[in-house]
C-alpha atoms as a PDB file:
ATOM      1  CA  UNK A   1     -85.007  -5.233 124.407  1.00  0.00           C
ATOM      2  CA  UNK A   2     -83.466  -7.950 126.063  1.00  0.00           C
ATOM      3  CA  UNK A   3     -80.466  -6.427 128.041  1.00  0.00           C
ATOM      4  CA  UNK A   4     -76.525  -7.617 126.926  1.00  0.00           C
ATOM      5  CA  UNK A   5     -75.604  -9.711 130.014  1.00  0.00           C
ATOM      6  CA  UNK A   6     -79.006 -11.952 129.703  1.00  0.00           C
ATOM      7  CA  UNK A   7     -78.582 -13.166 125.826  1.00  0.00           C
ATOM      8  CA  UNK A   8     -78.010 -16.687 125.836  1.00  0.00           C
ATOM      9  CA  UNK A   9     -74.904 -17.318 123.954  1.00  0.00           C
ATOM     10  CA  UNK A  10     -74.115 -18.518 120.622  1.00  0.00           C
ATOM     11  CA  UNK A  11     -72.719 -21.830 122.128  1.00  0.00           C
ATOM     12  CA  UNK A  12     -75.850 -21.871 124.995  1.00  0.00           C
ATOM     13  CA  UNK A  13     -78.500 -21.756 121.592  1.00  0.00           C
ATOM     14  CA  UNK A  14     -76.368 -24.623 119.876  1.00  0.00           C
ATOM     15  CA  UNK A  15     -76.417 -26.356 122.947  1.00  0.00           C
ATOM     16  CA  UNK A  16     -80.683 -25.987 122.826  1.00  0.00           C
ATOM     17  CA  UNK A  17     -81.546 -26.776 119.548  1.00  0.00           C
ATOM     18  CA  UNK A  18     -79.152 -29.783 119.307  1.00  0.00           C
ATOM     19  CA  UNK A  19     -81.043 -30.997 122.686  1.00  0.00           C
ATOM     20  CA  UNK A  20     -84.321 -30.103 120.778  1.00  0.00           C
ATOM     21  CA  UNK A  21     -83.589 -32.385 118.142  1.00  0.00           C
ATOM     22  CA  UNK A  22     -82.264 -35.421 119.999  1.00  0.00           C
ATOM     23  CA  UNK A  23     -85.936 -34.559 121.914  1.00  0.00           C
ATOM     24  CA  UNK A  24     -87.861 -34.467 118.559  1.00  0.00           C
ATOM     25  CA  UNK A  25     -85.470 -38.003 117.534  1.00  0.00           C
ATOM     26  CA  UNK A  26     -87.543 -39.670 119.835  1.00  0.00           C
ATOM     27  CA  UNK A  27     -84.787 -41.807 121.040  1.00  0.00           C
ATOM     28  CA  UNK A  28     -83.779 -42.744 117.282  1.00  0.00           C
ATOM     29  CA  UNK A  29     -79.987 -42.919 116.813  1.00  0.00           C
ATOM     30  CA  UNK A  30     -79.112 -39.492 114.663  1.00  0.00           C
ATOM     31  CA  UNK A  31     -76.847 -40.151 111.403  1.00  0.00           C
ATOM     32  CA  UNK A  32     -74.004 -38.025 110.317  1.00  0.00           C
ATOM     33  CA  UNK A  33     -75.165 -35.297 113.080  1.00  0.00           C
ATOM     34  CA  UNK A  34     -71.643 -33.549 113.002  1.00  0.00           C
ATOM     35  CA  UNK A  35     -72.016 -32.324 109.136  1.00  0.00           C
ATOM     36  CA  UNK A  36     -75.697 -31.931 109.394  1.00  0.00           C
ATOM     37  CA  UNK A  37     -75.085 -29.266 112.328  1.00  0.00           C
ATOM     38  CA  UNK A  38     -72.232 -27.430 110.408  1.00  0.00           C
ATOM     39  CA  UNK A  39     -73.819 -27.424 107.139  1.00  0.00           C
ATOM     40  CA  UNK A  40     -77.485 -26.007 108.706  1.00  0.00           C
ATOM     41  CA  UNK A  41     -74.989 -23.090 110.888  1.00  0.00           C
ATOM     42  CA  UNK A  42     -72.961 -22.404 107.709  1.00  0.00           C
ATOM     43  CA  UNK A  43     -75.974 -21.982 105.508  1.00  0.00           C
ATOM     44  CA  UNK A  44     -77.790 -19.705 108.418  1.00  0.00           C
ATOM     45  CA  UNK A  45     -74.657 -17.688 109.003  1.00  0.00           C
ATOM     46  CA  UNK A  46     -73.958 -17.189 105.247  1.00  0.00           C
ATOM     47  CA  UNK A  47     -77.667 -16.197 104.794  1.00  0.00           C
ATOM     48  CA  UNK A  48     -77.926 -13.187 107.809  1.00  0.00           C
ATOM     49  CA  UNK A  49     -74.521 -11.788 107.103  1.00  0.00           C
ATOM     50  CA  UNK A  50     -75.648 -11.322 103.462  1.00  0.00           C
ATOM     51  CA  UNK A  51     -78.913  -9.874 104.347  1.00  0.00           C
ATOM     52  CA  UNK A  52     -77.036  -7.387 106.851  1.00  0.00           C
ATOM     53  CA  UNK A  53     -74.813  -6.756 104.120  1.00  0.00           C
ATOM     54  CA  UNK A  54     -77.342  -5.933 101.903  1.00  0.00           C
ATOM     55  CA  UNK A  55     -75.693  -8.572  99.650  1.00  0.00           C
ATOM     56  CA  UNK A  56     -72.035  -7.268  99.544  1.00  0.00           C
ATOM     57  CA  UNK A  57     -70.328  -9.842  99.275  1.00  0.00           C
ATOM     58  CA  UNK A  58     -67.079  -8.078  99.793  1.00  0.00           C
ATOM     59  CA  UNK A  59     -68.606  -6.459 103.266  1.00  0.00           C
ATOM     60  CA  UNK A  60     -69.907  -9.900 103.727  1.00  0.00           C
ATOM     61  CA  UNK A  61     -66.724 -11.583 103.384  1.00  0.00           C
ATOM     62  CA  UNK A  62     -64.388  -9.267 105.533  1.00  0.00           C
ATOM     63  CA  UNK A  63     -66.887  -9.623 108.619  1.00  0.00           C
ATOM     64  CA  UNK A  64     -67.072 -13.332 108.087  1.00  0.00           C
ATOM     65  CA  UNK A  65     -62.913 -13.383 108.064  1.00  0.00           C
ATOM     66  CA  UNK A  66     -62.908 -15.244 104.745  1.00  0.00           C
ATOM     67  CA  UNK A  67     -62.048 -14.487 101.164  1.00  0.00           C
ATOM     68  CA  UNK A  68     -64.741 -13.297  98.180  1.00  0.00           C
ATOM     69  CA  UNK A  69     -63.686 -15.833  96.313  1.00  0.00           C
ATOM     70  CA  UNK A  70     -64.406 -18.535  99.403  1.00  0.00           C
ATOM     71  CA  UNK A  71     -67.900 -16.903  99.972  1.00  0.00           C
ATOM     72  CA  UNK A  72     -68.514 -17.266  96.517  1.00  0.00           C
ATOM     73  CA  UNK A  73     -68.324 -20.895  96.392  1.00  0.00           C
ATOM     74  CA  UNK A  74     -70.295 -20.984  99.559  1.00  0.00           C
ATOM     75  CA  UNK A  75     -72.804 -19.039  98.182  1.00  0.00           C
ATOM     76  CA  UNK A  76     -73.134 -21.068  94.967  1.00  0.00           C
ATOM     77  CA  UNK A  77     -72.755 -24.393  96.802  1.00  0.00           C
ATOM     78  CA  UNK A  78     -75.861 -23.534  99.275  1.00  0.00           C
ATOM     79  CA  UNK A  79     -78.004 -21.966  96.344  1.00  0.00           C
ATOM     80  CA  UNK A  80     -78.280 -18.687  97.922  1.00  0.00           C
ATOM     81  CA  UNK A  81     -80.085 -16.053  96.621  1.00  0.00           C
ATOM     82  CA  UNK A  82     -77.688 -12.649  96.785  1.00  0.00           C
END
């Protein structure tokens, strides 16, 4: 187990994978980058807080600080499977 003061942050593996894919651009311009990056977070962070959830969406909700009915819509706008 990797111990608590060595985890790269949440910002630090943003930071990487946003380098990554300017890398794997291959010096093409990206397009609409900004809502690409939030959508592809929002999806990911929906999709592990429901599957440590076990798909409550009302546990899900509270420890995302958002409403059911907000979550809902996210859910149903991303396709997710709950």
């Amino acid at each position: 187990m990797v111990e608590r003061e060595q985890m790269p942050s949440l910002r630090e593996c943003v930071h990487t994978e946003v380098t990554r894919y300017f890398a794997d651009l291959g010096g093409e311009a990206p397009r609409e980058l900004h809502a690409k990056v939030m959508e592809e977070v929002e999806r990911a962070l929906l999709e592990t807080v429901l599957q440590h959830s076990e798909g409550r969406r009302g546990d899900a909700a509270q420890w995302l600080g958002i409403n059911r009915n907000t979550l809902s819509k996210k859910i149903q706008r991303y396709g997710l499977d709950v």
